[in-house]
C-alpha atoms as a PDB file:
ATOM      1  CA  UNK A   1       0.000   0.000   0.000  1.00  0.00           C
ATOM      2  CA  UNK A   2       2.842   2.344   1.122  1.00  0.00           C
ATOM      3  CA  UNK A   3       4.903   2.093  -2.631  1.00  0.00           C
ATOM      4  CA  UNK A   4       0.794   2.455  -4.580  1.00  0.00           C
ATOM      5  CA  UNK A   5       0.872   6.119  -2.098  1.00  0.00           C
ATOM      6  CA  UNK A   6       4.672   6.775  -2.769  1.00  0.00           C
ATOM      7  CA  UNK A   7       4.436   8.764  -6.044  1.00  0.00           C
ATOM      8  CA  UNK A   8       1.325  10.494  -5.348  1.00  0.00           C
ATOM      9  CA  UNK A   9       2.438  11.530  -1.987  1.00  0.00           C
ATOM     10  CA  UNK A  10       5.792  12.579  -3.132  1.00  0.00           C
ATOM     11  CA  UNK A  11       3.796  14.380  -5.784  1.00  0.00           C
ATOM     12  CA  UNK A  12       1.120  16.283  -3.757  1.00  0.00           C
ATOM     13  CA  UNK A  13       4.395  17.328  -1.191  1.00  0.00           C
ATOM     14  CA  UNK A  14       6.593  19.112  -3.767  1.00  0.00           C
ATOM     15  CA  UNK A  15       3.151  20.548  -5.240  1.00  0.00           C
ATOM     16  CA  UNK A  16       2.698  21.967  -1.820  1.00  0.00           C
ATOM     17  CA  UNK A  17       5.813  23.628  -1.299  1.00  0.00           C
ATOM     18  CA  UNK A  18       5.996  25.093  -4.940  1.00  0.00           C
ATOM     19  CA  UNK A  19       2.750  26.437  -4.823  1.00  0.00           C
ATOM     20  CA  UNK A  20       3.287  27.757  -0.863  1.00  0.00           C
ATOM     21  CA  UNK A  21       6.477  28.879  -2.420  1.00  0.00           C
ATOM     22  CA  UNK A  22       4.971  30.946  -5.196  1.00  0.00           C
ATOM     23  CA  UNK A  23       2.081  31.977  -3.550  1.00  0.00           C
ATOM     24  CA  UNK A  24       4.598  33.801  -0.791  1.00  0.00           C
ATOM     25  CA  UNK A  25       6.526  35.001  -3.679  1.00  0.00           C
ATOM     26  CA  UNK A  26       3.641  36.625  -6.049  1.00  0.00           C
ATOM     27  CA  UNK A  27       1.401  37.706  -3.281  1.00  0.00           C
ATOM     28  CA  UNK A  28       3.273  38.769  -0.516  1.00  0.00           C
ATOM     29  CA  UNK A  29       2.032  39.779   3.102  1.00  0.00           C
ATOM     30  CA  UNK A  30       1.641  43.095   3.935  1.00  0.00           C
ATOM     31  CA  UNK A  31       2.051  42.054   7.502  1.00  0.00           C
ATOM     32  CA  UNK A  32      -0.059  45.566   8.313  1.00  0.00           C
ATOM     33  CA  UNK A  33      -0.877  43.811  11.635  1.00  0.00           C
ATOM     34  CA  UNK A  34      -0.357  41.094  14.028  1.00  0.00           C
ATOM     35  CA  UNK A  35      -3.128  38.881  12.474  1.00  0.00           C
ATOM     36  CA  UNK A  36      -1.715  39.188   9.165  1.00  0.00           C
ATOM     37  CA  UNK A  37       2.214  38.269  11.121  1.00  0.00           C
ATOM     38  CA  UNK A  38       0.551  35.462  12.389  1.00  0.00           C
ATOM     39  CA  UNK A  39      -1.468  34.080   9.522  1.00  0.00           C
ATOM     40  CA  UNK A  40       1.680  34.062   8.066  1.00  0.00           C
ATOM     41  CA  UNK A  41       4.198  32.745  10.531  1.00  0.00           C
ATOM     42  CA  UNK A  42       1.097  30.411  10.808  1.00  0.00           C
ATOM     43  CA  UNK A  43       1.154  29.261   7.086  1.00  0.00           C
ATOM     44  CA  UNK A  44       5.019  28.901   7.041  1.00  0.00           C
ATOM     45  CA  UNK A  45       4.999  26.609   9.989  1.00  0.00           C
ATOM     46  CA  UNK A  46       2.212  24.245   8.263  1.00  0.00           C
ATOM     47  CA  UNK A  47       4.286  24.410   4.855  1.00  0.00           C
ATOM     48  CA  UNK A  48       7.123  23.076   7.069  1.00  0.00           C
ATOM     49  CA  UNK A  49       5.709  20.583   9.147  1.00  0.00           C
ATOM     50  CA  UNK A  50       3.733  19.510   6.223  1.00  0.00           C
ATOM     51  CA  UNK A  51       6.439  18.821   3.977  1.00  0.00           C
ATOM     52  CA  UNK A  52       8.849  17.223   6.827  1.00  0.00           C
ATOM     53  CA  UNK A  53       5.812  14.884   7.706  1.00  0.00           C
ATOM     54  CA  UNK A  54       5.753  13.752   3.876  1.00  0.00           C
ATOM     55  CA  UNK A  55       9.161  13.348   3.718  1.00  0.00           C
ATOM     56  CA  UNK A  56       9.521  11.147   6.713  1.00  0.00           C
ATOM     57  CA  UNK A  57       6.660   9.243   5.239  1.00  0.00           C
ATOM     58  CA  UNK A  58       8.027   8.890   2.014  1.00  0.00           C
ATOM     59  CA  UNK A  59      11.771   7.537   3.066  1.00  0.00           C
ATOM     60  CA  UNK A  60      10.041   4.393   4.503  1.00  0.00           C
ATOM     61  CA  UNK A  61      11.310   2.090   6.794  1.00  0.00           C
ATOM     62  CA  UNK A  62      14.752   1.704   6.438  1.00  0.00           C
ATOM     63  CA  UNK A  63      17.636  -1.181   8.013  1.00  0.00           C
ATOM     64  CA  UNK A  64      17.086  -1.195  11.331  1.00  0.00           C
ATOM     65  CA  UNK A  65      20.869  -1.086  13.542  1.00  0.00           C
ATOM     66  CA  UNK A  66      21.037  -5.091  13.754  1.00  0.00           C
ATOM     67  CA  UNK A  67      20.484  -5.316  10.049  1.00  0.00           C
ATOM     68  CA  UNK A  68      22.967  -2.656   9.618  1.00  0.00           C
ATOM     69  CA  UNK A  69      25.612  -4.288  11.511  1.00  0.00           C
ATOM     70  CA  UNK A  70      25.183  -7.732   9.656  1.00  0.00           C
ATOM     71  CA  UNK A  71      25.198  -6.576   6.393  1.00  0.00           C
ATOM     72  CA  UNK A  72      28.916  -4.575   7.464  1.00  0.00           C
ATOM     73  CA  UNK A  73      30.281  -8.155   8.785  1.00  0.00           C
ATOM     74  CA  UNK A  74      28.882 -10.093   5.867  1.00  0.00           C
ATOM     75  CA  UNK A  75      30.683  -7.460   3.604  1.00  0.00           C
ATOM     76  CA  UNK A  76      34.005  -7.863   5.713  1.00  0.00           C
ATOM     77  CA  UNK A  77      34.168 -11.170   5.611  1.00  0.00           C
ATOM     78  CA  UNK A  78      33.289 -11.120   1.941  1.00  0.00           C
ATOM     79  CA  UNK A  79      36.518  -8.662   1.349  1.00  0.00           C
ATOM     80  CA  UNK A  80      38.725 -10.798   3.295  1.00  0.00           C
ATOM     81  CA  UNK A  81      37.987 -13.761   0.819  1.00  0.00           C
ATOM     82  CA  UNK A  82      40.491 -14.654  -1.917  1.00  0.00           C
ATOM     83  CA  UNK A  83      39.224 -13.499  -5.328  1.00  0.00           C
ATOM     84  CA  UNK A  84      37.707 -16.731  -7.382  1.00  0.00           C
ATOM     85  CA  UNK A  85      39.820 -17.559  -9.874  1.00  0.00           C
ATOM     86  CA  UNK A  86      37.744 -17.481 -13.529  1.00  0.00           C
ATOM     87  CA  UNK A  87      39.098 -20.282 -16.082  1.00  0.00           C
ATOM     88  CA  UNK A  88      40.100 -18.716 -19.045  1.00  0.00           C
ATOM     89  CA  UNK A  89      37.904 -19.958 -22.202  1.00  0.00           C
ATOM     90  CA  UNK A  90      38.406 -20.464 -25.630  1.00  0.00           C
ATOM     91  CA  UNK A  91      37.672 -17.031 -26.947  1.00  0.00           C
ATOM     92  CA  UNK A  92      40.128 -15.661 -24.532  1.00  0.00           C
ATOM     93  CA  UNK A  93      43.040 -18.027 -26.138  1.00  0.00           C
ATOM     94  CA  UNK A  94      41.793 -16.379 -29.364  1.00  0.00           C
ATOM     95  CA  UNK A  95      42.235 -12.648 -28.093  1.00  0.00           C
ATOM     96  CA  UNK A  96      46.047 -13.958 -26.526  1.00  0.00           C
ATOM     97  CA  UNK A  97      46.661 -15.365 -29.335  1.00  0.00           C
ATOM     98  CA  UNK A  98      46.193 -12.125 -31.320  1.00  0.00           C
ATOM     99  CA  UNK A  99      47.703  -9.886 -29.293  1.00  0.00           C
ATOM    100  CA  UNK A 100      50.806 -12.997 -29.479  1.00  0.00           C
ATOM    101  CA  UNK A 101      50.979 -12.527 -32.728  1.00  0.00           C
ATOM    102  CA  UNK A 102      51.792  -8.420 -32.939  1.00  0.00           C
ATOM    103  CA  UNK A 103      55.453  -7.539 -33.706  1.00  0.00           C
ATOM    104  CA  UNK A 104      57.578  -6.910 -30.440  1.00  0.00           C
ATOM    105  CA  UNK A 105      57.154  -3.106 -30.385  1.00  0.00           C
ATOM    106  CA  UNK A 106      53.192  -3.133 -30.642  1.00  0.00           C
ATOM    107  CA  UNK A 107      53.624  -5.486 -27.526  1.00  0.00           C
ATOM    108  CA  UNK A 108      55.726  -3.200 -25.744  1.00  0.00           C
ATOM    109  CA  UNK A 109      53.473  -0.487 -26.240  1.00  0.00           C
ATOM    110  CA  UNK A 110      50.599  -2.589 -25.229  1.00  0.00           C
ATOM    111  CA  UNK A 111      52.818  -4.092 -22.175  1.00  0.00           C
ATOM    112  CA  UNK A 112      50.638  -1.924 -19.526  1.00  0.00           C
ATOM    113  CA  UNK A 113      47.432  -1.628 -21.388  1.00  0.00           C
ATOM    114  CA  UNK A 114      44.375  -3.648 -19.960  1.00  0.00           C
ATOM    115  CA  UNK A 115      42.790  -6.028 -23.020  1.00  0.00           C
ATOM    116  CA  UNK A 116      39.411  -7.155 -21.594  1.00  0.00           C
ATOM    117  CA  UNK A 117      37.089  -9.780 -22.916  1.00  0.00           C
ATOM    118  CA  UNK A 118      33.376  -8.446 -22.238  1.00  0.00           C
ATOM    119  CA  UNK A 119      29.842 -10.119 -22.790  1.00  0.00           C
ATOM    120  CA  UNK A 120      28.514  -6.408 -23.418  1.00  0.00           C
ATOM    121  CA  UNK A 121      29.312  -5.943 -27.310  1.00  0.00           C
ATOM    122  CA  UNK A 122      25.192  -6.344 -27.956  1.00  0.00           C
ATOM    123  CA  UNK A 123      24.720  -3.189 -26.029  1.00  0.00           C
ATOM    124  CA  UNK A 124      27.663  -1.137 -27.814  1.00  0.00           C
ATOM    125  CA  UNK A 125      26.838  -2.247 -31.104  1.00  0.00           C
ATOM    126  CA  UNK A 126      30.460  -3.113 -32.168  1.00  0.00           C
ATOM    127  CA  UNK A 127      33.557  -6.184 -31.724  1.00  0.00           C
ATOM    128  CA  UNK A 128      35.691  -3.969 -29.660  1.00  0.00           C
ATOM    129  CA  UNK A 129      36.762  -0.564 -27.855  1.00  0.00           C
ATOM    130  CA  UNK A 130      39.489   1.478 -27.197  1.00  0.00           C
ATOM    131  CA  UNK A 131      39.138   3.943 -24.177  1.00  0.00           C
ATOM    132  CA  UNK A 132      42.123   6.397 -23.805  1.00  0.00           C
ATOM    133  CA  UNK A 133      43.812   8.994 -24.912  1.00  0.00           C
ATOM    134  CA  UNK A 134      46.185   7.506 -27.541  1.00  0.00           C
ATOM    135  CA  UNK A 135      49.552   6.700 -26.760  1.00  0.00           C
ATOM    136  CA  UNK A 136      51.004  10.325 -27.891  1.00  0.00           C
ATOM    137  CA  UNK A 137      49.034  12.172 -24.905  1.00  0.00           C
ATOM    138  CA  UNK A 138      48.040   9.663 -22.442  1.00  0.00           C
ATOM    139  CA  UNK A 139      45.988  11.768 -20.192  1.00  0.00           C
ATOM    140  CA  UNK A 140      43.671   9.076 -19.557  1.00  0.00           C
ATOM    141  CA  UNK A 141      43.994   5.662 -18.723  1.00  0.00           C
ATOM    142  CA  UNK A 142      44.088   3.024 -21.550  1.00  0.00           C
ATOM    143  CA  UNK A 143      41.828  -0.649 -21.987  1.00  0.00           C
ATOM    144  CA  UNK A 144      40.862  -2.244 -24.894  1.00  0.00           C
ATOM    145  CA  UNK A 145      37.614  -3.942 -24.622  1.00  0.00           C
ATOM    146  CA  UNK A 146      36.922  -6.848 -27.072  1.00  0.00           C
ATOM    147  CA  UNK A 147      33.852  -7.783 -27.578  1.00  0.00           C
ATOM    148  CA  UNK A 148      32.358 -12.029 -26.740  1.00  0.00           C
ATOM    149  CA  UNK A 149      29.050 -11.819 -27.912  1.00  0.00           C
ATOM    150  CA  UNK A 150      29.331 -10.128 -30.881  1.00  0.00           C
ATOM    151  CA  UNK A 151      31.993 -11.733 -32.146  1.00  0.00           C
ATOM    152  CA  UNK A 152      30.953 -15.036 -31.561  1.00  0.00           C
ATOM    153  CA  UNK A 153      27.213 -14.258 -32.956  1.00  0.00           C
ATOM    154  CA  UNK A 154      28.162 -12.766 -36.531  1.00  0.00           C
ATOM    155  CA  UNK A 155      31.642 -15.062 -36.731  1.00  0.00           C
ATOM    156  CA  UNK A 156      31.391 -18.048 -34.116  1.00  0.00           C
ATOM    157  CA  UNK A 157      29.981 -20.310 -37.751  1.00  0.00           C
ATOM    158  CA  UNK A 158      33.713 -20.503 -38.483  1.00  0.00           C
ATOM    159  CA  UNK A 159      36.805 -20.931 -36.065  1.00  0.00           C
ATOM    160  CA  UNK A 160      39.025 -19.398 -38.766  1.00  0.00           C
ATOM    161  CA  UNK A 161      36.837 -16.428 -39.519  1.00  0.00           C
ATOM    162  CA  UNK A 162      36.042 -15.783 -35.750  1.00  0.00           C
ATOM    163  CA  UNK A 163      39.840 -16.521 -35.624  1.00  0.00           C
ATOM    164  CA  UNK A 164      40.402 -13.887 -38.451  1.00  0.00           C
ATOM    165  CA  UNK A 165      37.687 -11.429 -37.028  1.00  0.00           C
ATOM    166  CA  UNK A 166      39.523 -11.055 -33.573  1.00  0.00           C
ATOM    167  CA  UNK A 167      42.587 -10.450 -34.799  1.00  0.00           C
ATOM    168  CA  UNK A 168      41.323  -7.492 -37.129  1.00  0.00           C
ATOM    169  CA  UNK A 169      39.230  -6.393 -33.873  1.00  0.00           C
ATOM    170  CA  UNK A 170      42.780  -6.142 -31.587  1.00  0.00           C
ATOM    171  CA  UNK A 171      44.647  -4.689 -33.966  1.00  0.00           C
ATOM    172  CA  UNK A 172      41.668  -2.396 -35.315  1.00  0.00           C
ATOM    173  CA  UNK A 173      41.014  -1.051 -31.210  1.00  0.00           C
ATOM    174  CA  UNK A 174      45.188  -0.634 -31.207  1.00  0.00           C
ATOM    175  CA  UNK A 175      45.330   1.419 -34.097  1.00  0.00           C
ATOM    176  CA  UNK A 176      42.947   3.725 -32.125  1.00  0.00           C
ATOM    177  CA  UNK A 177      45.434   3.472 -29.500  1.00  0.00           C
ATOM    178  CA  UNK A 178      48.478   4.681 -31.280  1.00  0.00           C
ATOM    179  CA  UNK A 179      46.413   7.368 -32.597  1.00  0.00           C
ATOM    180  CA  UNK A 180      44.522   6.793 -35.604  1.00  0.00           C
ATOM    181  CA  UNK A 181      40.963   8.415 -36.283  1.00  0.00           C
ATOM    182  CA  UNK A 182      38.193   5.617 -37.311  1.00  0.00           C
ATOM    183  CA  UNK A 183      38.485   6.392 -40.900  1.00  0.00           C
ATOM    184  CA  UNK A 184      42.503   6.117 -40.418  1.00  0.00           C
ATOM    185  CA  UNK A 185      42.021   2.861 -39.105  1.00  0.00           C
ATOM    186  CA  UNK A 186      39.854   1.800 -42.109  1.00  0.00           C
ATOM    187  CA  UNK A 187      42.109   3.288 -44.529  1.00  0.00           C
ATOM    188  CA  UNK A 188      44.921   0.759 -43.038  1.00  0.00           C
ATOM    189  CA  UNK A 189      42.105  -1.911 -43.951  1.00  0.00           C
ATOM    190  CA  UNK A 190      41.108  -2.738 -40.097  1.00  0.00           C
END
């Protein structure tokens, strides 16, 4: 019942103080007299109390100090735990294997630059990113994200083309690294 009221009530409180708000602001008291001070003082007070009542209302019953306390040890203990160890699959042999392949100087320039595998290429539309600021100004910090899904949806038919596909998307997301625009990376045919 309380979340059906939530919106509404939240609603109808901001209403109240913008219109107690802008009623004070276009038509204010003359305050000619003590009636008219106290009408106002009066109003003010209600706007307040009004507003405080719908906010405590609105926040809801939160963790109580047992609940807090749990959830703080749980999390402790949880930190203290070694991190699980993730077995590395085939399409990560294929992205090694790629970035194996590059002459010795592209892998020294890549030697401190993150390449992650990510299940998130549907959502970006594409087989890989770079994120940086190229190797010439290095303001930010680099990672080269190569798209799973992707890949394996339009290429995973045929080893050798998915094969082919990530090494194009590697070396395609490093071009962007040393520098090259996206239609300087096409023009080197990646």
């Amino acid at each position: 019942m309380r979340d059906t009221l939530r919106s509404p009530l939240k609603a109808a409180a901001t209403a109240a103080l913008v219109v107690g708000g802008l009623l004070f602001l276009l038509n204010p008291p003359e305050l000619s007299g003590a009636e008219d001070l106290i009408t106002l003082i009066l109003g003010a007070v209600a706007l307040i109390v009004f507003t405080a009542w719908m906010t405590v209302l609105l926040m809801g019953d939160g963790p109580t100090e047992p609940e807090i306390e749990r959830m703080v040890q749980r999390s402790e203990t949880l930190a203290r735990l070694p991190v699980a160890e993730v077995a590395p699959t085939d399409f990560d042999d294929l992205v090694a294997e790629a970035l194996d392949e590059l002459p010795d100087e592209f892998q020294r320039v890549l030697r401190d630059i993150p390449v992650v595998v990510s299940r998130r290429g549907r959502e970006e539309g594409a087989y890989g990113h770079y994120y940086g600021d190229t190797v010439a100004r290095d303001n930010y910090p680099d990672r080269i994200i190569v798209y799973q899904d992707t890949l394996e949806r339009d290429f995973g038919h045929d080893p050798d083309l998915l094969r082919a596909q990530v090494r194009q998307t590697v070396r395609h997301e490093i071009a962007h690294h040393l520098g090259w625009d996206e239609r300087g990376v096409r023009d080197l045919g990646l």
